[in-house]
PDB file of N, CA and C in Angstrom:
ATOM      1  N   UNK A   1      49.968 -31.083  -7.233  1.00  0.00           N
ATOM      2  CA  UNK A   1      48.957 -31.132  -6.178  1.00  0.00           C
ATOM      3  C   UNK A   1      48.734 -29.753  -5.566  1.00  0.00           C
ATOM      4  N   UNK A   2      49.731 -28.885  -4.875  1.00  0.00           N
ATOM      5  CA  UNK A   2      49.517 -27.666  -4.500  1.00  0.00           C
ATOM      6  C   UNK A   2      49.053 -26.685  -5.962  1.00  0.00           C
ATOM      7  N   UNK A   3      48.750 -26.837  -7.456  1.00  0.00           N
ATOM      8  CA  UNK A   3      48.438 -26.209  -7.870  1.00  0.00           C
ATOM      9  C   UNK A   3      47.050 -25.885  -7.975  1.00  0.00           C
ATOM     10  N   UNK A   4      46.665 -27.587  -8.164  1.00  0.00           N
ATOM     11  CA  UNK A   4      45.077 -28.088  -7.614  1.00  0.00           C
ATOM     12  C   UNK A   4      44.720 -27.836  -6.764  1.00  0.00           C
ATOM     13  N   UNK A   5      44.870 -27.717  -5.727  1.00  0.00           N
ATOM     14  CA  UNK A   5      44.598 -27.215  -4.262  1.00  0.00           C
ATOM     15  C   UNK A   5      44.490 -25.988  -4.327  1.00  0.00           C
ATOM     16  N   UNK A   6      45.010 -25.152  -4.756  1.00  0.00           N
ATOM     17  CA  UNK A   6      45.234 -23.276  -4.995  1.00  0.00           C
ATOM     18  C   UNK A   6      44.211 -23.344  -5.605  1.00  0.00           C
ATOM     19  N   UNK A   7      43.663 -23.905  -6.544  1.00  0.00           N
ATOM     20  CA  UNK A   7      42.977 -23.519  -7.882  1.00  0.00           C
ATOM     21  C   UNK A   7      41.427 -23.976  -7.136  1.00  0.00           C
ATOM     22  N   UNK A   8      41.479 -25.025  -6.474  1.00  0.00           N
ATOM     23  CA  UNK A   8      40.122 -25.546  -5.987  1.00  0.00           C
ATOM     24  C   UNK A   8      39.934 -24.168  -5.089  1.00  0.00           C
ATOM     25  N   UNK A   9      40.397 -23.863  -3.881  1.00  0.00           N
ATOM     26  CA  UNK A   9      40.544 -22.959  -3.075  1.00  0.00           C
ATOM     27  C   UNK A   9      40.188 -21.310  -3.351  1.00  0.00           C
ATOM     28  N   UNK A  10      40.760 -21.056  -4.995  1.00  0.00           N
ATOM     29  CA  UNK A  10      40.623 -20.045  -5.581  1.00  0.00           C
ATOM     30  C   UNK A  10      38.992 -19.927  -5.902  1.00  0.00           C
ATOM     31  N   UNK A  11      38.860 -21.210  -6.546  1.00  0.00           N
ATOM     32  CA  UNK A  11      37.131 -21.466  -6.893  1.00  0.00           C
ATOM     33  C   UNK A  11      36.339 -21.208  -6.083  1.00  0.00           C
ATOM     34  N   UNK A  12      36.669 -21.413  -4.633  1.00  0.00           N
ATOM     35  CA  UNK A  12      35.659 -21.531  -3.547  1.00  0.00           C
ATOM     36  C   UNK A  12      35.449 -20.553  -2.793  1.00  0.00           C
ATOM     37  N   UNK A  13      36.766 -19.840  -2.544  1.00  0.00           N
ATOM     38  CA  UNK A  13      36.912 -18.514  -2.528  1.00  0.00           C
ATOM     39  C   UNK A  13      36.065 -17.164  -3.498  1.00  0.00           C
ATOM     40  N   UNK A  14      36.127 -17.818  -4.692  1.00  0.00           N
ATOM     41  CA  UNK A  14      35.374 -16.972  -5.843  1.00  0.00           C
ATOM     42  C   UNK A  14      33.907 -17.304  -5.828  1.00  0.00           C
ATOM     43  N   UNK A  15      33.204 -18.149  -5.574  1.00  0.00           N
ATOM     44  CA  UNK A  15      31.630 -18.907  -5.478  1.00  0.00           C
ATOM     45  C   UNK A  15      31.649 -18.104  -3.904  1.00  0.00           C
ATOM     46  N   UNK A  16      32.175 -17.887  -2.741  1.00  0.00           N
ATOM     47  CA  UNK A  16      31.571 -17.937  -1.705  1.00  0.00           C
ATOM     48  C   UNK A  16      31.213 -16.457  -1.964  1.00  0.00           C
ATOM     49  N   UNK A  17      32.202 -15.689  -2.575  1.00  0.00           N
ATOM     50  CA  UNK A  17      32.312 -14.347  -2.598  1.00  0.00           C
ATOM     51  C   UNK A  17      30.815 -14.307  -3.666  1.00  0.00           C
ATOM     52  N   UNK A  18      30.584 -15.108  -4.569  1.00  0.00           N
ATOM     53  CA  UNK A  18      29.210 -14.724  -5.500  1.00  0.00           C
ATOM     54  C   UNK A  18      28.287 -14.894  -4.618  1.00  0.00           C
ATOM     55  N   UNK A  19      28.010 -16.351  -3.962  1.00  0.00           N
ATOM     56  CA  UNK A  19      26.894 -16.477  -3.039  1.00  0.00           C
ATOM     57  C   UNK A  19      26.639 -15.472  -1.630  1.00  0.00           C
ATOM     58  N   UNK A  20      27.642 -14.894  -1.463  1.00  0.00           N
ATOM     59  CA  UNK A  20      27.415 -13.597  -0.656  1.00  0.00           C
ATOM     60  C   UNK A  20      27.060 -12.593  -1.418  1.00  0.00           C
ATOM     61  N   UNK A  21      27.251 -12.158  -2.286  1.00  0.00           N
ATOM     62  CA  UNK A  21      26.347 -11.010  -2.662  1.00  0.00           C
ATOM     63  C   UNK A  21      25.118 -11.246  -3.370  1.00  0.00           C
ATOM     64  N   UNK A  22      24.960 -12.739  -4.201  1.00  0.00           N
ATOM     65  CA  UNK A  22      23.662 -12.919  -3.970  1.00  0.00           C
ATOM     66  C   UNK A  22      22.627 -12.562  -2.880  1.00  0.00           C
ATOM     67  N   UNK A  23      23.183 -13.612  -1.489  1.00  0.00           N
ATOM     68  CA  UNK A  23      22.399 -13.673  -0.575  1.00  0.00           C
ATOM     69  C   UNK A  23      22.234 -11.875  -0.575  1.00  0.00           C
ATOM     70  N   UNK A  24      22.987 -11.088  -0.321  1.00  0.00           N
ATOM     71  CA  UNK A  24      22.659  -9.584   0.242  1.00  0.00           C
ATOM     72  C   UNK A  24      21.773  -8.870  -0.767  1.00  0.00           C
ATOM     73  N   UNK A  25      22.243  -9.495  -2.186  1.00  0.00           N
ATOM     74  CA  UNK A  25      20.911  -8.698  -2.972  1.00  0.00           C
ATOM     75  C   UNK A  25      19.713  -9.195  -2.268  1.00  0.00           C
ATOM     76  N   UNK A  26      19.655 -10.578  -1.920  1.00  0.00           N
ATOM     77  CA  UNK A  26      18.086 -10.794  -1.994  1.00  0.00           C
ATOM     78  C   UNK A  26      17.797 -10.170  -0.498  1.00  0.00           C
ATOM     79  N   UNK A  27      18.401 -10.459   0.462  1.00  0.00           N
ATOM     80  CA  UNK A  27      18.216  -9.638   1.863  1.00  0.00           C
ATOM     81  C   UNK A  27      18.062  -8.217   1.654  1.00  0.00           C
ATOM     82  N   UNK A  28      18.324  -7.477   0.368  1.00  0.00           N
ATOM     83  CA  UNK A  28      17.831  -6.368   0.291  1.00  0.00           C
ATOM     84  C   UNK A  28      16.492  -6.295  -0.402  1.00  0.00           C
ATOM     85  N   UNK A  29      16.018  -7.231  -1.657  1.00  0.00           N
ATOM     86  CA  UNK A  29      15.077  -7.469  -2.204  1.00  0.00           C
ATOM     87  C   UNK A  29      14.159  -7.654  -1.072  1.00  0.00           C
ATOM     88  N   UNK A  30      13.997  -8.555  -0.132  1.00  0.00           N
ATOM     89  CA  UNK A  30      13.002  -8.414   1.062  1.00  0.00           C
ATOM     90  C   UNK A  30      12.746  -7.605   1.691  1.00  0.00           C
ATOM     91  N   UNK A  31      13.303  -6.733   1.966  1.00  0.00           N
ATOM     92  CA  UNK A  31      13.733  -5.442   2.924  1.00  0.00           C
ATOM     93  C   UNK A  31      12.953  -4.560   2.082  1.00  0.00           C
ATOM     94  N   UNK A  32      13.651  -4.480   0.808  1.00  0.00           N
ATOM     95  CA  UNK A  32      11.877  -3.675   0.104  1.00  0.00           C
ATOM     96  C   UNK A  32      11.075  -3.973   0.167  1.00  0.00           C
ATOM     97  N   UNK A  33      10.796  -5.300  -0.320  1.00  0.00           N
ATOM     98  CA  UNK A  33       9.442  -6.041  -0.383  1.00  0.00           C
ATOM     99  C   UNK A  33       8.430  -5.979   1.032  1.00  0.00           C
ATOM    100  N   UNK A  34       9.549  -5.901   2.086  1.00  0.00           N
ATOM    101  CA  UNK A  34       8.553  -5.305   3.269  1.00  0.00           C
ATOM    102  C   UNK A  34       8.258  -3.967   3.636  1.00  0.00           C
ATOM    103  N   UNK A  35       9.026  -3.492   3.395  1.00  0.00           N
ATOM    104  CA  UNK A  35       9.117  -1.833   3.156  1.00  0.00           C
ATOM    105  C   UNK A  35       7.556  -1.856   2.534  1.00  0.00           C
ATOM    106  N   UNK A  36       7.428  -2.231   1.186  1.00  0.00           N
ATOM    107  CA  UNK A  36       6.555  -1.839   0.261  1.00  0.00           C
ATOM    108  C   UNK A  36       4.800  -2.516   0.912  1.00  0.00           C
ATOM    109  N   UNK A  37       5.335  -3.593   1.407  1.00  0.00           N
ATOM    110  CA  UNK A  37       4.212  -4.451   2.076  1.00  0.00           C
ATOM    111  C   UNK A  37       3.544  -3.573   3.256  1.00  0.00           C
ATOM    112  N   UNK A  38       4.577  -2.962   4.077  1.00  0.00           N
ATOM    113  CA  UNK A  38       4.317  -2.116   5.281  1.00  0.00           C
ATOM    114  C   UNK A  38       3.632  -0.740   4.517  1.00  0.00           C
ATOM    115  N   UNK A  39       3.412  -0.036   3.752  1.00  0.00           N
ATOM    116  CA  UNK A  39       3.256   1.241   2.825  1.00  0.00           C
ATOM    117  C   UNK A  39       1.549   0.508   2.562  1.00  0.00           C
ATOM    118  N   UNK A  40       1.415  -0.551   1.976  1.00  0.00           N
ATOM    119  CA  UNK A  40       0.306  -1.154   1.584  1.00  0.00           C
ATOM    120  C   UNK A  40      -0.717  -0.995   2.159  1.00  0.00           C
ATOM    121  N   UNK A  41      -0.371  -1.843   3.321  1.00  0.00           N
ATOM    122  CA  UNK A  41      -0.927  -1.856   4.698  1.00  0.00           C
ATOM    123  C   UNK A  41      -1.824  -0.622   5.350  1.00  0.00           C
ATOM    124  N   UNK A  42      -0.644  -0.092   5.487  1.00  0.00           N
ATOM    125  CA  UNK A  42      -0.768   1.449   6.238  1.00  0.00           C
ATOM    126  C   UNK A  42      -2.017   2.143   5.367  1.00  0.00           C
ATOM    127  N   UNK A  43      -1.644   2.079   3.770  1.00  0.00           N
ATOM    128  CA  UNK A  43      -2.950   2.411   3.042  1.00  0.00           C
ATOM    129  C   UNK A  43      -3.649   2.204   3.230  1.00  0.00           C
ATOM    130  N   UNK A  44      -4.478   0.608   3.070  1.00  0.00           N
ATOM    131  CA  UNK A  44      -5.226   0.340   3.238  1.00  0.00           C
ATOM    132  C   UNK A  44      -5.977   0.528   4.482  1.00  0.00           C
ATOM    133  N   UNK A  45      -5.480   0.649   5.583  1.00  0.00           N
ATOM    134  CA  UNK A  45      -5.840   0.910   6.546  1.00  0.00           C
ATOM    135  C   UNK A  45      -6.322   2.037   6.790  1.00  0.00           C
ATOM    136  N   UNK A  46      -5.589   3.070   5.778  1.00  0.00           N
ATOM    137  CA  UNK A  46      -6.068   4.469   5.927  1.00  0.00           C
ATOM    138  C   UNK A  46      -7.121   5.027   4.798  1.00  0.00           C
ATOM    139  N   UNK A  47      -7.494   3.803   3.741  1.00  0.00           N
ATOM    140  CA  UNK A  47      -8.763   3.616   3.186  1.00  0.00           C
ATOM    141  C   UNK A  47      -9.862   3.404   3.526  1.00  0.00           C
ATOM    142  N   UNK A  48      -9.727   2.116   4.860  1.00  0.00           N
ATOM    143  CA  UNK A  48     -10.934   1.383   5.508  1.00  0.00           C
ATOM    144  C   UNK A  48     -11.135   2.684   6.373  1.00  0.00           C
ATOM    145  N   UNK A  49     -10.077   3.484   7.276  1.00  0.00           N
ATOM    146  CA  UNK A  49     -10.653   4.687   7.923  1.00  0.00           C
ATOM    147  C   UNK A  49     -11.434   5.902   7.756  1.00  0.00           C
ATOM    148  N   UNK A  50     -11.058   6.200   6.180  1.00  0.00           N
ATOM    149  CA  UNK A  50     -11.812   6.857   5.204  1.00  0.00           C
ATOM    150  C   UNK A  50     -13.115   6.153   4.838  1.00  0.00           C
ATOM    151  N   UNK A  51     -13.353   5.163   4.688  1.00  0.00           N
ATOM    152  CA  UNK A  51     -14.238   4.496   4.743  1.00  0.00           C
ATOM    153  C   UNK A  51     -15.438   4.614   5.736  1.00  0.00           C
ATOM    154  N   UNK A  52     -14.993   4.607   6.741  1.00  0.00           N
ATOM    155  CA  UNK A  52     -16.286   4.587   8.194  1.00  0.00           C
ATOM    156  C   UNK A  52     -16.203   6.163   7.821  1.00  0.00           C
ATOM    157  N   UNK A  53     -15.400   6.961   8.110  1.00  0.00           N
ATOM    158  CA  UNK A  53     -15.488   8.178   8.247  1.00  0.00           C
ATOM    159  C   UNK A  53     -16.637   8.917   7.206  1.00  0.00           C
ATOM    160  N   UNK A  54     -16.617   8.086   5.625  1.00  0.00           N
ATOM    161  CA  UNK A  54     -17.713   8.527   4.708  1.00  0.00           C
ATOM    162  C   UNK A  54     -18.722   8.165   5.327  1.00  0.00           C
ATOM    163  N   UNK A  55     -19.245   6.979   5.531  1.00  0.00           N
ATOM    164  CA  UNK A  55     -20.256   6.147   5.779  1.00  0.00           C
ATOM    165  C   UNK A  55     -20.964   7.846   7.137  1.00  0.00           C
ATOM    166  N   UNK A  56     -19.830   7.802   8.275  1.00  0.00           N
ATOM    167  CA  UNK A  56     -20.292   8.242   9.295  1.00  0.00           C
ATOM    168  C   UNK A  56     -20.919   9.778   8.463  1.00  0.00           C
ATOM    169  N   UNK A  57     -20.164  10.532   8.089  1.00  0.00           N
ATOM    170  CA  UNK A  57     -20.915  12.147   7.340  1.00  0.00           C
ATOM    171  C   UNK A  57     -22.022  11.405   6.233  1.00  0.00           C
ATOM    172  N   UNK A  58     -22.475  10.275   5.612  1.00  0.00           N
ATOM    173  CA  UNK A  58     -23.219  10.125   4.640  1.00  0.00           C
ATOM    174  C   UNK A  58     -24.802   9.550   5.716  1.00  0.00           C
ATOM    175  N   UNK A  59     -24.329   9.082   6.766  1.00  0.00           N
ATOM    176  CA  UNK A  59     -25.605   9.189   7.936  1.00  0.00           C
ATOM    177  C   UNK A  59     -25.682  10.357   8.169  1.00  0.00           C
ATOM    178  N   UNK A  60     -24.783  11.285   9.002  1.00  0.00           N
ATOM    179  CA  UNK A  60     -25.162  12.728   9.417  1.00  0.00           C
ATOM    180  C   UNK A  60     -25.672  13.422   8.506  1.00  0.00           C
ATOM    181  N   UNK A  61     -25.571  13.249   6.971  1.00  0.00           N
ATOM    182  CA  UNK A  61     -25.903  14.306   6.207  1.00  0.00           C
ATOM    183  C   UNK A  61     -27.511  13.750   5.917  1.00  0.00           C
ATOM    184  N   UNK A  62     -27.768  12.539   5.899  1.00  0.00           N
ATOM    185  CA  UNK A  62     -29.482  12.003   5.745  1.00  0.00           C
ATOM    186  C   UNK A  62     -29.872  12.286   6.791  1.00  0.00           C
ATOM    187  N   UNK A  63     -29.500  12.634   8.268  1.00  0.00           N
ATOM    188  CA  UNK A  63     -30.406  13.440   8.852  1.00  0.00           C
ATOM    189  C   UNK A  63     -30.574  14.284   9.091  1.00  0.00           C
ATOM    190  N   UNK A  64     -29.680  15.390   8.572  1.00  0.00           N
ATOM    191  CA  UNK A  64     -29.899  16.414   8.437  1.00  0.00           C
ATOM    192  C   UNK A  64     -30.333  17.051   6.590  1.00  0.00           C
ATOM    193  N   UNK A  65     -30.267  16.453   6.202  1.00  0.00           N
ATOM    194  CA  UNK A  65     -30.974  16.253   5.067  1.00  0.00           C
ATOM    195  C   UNK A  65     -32.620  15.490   5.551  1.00  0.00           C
ATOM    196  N   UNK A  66     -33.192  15.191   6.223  1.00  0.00           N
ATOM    197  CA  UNK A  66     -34.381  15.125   6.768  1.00  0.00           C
ATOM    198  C   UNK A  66     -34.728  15.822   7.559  1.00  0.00           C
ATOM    199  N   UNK A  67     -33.822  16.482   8.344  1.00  0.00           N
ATOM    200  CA  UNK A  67     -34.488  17.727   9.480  1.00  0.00           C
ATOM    201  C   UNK A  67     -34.857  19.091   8.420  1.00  0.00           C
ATOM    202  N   UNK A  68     -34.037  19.209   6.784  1.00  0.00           N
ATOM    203  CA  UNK A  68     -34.121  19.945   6.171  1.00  0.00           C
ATOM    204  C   UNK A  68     -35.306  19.950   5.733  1.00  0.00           C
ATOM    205  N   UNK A  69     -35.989  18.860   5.420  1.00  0.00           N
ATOM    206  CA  UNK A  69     -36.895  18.505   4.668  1.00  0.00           C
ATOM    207  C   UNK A  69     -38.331  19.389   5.573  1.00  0.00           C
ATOM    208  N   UNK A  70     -38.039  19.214   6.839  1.00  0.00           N
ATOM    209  CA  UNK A  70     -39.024  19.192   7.721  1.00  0.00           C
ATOM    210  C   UNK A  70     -39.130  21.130   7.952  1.00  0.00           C
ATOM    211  N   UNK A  71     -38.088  21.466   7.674  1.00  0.00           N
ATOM    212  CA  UNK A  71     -38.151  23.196   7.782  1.00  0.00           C
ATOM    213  C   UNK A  71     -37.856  23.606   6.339  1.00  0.00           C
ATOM    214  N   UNK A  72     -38.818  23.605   5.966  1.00  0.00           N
ATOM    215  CA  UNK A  72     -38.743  24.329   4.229  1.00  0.00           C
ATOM    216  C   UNK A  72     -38.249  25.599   4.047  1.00  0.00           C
ATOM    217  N   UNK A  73     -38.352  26.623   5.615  1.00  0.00           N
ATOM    218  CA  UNK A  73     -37.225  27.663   5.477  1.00  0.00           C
ATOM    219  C   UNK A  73     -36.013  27.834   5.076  1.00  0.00           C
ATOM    220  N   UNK A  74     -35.324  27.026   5.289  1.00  0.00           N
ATOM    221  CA  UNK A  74     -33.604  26.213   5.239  1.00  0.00           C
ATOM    222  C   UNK A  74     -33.771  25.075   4.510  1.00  0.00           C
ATOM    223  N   UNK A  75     -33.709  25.472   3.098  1.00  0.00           N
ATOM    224  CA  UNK A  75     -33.172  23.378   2.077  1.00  0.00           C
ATOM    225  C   UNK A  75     -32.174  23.472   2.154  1.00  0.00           C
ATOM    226  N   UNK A  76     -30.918  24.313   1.917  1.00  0.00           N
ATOM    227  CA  UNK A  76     -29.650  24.501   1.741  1.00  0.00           C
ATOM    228  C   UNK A  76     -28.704  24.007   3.244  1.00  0.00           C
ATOM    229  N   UNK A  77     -29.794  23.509   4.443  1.00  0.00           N
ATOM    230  CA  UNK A  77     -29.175  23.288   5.343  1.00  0.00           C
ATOM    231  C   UNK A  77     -28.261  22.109   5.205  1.00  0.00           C
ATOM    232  N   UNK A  78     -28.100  21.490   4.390  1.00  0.00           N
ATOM    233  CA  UNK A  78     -27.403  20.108   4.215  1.00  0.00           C
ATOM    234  C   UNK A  78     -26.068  19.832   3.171  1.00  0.00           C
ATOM    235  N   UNK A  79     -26.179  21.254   2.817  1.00  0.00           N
ATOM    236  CA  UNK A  79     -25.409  21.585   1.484  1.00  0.00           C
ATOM    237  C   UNK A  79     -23.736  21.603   1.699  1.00  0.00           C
ATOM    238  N   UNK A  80     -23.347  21.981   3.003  1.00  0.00           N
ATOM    239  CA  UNK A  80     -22.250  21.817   3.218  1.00  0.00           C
ATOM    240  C   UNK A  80     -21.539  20.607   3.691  1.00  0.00           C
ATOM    241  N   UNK A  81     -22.476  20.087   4.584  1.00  0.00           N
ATOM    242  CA  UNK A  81     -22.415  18.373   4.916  1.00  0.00           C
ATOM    243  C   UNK A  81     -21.754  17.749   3.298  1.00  0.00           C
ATOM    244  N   UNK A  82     -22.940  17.997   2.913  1.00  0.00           N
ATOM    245  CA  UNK A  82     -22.962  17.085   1.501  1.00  0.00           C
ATOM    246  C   UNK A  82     -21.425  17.433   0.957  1.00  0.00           C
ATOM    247  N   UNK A  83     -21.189  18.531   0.584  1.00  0.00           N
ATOM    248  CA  UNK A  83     -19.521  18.928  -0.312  1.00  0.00           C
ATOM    249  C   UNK A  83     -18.100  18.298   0.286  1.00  0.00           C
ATOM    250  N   UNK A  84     -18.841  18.169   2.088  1.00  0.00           N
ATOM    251  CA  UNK A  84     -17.646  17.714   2.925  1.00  0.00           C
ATOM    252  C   UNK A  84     -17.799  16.028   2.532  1.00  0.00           C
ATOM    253  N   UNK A  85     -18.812  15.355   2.340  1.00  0.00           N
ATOM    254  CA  UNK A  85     -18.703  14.014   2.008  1.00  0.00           C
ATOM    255  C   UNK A  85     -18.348  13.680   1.053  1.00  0.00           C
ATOM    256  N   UNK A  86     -18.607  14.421   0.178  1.00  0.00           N
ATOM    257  CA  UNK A  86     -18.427  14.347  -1.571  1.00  0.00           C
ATOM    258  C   UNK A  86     -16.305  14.983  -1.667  1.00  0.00           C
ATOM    259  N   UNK A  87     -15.820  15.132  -0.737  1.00  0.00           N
ATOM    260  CA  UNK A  87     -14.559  15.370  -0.951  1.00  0.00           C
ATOM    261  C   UNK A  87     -13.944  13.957  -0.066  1.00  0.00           C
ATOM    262  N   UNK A  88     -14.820  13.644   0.665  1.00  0.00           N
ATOM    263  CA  UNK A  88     -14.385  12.531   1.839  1.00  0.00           C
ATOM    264  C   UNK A  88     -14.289  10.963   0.720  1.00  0.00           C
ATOM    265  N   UNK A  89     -15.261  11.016   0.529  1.00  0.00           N
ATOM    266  CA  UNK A  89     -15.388  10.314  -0.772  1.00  0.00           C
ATOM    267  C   UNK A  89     -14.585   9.876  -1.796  1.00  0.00           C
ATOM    268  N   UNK A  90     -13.822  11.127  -2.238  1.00  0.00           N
ATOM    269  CA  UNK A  90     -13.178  11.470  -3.445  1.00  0.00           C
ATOM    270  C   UNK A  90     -11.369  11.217  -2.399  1.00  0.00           C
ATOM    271  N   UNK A  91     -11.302  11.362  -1.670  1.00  0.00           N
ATOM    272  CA  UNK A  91     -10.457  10.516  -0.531  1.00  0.00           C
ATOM    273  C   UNK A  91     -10.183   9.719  -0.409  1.00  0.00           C
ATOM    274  N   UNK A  92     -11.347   8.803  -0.264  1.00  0.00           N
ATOM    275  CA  UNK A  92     -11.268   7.331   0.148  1.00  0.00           C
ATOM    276  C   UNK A  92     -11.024   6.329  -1.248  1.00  0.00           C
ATOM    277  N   UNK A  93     -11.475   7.221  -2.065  1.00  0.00           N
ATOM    278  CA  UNK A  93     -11.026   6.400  -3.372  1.00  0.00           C
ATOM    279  C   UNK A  93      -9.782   6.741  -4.175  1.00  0.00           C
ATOM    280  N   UNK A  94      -9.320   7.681  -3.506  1.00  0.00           N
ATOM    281  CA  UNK A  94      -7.669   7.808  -3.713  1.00  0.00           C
ATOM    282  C   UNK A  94      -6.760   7.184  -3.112  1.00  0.00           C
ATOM    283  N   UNK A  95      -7.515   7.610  -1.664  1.00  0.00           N
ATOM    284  CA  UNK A  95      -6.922   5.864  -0.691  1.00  0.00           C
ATOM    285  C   UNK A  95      -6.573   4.410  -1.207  1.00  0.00           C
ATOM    286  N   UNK A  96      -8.114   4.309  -1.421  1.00  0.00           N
ATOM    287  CA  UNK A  96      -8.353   2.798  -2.056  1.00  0.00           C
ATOM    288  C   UNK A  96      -7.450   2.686  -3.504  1.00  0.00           C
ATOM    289  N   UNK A  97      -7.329   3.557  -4.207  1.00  0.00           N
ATOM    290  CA  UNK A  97      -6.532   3.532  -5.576  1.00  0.00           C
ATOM    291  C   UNK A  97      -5.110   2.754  -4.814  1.00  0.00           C
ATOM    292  N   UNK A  98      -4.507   4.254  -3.889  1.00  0.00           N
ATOM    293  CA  UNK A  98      -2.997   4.140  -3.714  1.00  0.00           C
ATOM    294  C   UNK A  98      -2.533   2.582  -2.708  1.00  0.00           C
ATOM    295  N   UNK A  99      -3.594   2.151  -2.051  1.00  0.00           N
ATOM    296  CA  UNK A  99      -3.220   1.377  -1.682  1.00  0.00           C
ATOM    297  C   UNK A  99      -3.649  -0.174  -2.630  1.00  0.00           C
ATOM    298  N   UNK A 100      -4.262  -0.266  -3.473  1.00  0.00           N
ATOM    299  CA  UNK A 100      -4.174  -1.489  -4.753  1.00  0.00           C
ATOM    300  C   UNK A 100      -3.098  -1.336  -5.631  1.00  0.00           C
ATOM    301  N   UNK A 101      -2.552   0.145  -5.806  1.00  0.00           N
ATOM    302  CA  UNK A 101      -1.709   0.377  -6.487  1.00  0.00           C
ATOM    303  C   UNK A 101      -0.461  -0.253  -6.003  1.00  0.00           C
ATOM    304  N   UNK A 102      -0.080   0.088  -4.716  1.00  0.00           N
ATOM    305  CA  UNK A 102       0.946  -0.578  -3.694  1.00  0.00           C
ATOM    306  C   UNK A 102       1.077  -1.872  -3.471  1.00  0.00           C
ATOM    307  N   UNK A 103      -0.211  -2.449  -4.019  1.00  0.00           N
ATOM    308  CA  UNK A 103      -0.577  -3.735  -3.251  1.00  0.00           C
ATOM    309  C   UNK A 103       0.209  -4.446  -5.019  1.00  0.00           C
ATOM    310  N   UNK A 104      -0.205  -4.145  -5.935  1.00  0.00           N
ATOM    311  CA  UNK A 104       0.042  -4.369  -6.874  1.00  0.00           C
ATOM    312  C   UNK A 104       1.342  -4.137  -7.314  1.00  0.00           C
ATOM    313  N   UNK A 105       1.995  -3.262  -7.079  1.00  0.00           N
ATOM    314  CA  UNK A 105       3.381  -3.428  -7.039  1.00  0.00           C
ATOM    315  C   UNK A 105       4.251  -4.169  -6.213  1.00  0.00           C
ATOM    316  N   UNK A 106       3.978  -4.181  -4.661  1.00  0.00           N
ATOM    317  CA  UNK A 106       4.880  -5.590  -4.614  1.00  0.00           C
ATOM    318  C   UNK A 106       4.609  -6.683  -4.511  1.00  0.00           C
ATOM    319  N   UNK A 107       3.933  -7.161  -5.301  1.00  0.00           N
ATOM    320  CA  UNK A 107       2.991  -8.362  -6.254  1.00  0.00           C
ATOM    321  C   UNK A 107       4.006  -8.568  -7.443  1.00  0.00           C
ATOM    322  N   UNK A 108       4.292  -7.742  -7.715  1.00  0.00           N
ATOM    323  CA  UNK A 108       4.773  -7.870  -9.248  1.00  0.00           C
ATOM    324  C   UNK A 108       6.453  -7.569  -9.285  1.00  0.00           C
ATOM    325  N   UNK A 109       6.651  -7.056  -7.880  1.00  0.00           N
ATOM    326  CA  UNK A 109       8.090  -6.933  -7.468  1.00  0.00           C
ATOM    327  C   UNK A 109       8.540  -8.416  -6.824  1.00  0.00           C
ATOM    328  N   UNK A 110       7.744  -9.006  -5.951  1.00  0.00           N
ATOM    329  CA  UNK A 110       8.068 -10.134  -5.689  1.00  0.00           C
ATOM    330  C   UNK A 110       7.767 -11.068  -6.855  1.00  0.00           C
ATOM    331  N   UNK A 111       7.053 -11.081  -7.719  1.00  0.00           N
ATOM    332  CA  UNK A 111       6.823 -12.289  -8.675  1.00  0.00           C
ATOM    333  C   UNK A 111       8.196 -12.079  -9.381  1.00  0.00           C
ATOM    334  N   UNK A 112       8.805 -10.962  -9.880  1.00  0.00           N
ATOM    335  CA  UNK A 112      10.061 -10.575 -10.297  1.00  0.00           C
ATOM    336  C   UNK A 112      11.038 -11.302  -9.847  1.00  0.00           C
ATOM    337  N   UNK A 113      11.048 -11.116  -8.621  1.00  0.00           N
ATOM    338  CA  UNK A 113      12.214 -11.718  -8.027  1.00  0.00           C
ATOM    339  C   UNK A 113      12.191 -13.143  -7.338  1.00  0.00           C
ATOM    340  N   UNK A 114      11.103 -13.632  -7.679  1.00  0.00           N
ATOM    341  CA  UNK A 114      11.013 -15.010  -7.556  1.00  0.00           C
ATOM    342  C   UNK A 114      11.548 -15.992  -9.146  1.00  0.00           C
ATOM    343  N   UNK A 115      11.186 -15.000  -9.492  1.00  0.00           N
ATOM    344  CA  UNK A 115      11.498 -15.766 -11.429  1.00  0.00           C
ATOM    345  C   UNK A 115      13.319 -15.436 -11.783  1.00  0.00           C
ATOM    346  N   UNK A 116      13.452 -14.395 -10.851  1.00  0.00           N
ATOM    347  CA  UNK A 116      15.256 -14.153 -11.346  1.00  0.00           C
ATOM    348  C   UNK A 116      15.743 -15.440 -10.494  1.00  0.00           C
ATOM    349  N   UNK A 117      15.351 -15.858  -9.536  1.00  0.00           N
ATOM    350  CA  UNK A 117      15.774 -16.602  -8.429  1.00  0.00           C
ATOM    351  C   UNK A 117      15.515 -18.418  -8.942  1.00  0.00           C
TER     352      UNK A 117
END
């Protein structure tokens, strides 16, 4: 009887010790997964800001791209507007990349670790 008892004890002892470091892998698996969720976010957010910000120089530059129009002395008046949007642009879709990219990875980090689980 006390060998059975040791041996059950030993078992339970040995399972509690697995189910604890389970649990801490996955408490760390979340901890990224929000980590990575929070990174996403923040992107995207700093896409949609890039966003108004184009929109806002792609109005300023049509009216001043129409005040140009109106003084045929100065066409080139709009020319710098324009290079600053055309980089703003080229911004926002790096934005928009890095944050689908992010978005897409812990998509595929959590589907991961839902299927090991």
């Amino acid at each position: 009887r006390d060998t059975i008892k040791r041996k059950a004890n030993e078992f339970i002892t040995m399972k509690r010790a697995e189910w604890s470091s389970q649990i801490a892998e996955r408490d760390k698996s979340i901890a990224d997964l929000t980590q990575r969720l929070a990174q996403a976010e923040a992107a995207a957010f700093r896409s949609q800001e890039l966003e108004r910000q184009l929109a806002a120089a792609n109005d300023r530059l049509r009216c001043l791209e129409s005040q140009s129009g109106e003084e045929h002395h100065q066409p080139w008046a709009g020319l710098g507007l324009a290079s600053a949007a055309a980089g703003m642009a080229a911004a926002a879709v790096t934005a928009a990349d890095a944050a689908a990219t992010a978005d897409t990875t812990a998509a595929a980090h959590a589907s991961q670790q839902q299927q090991q689980q």
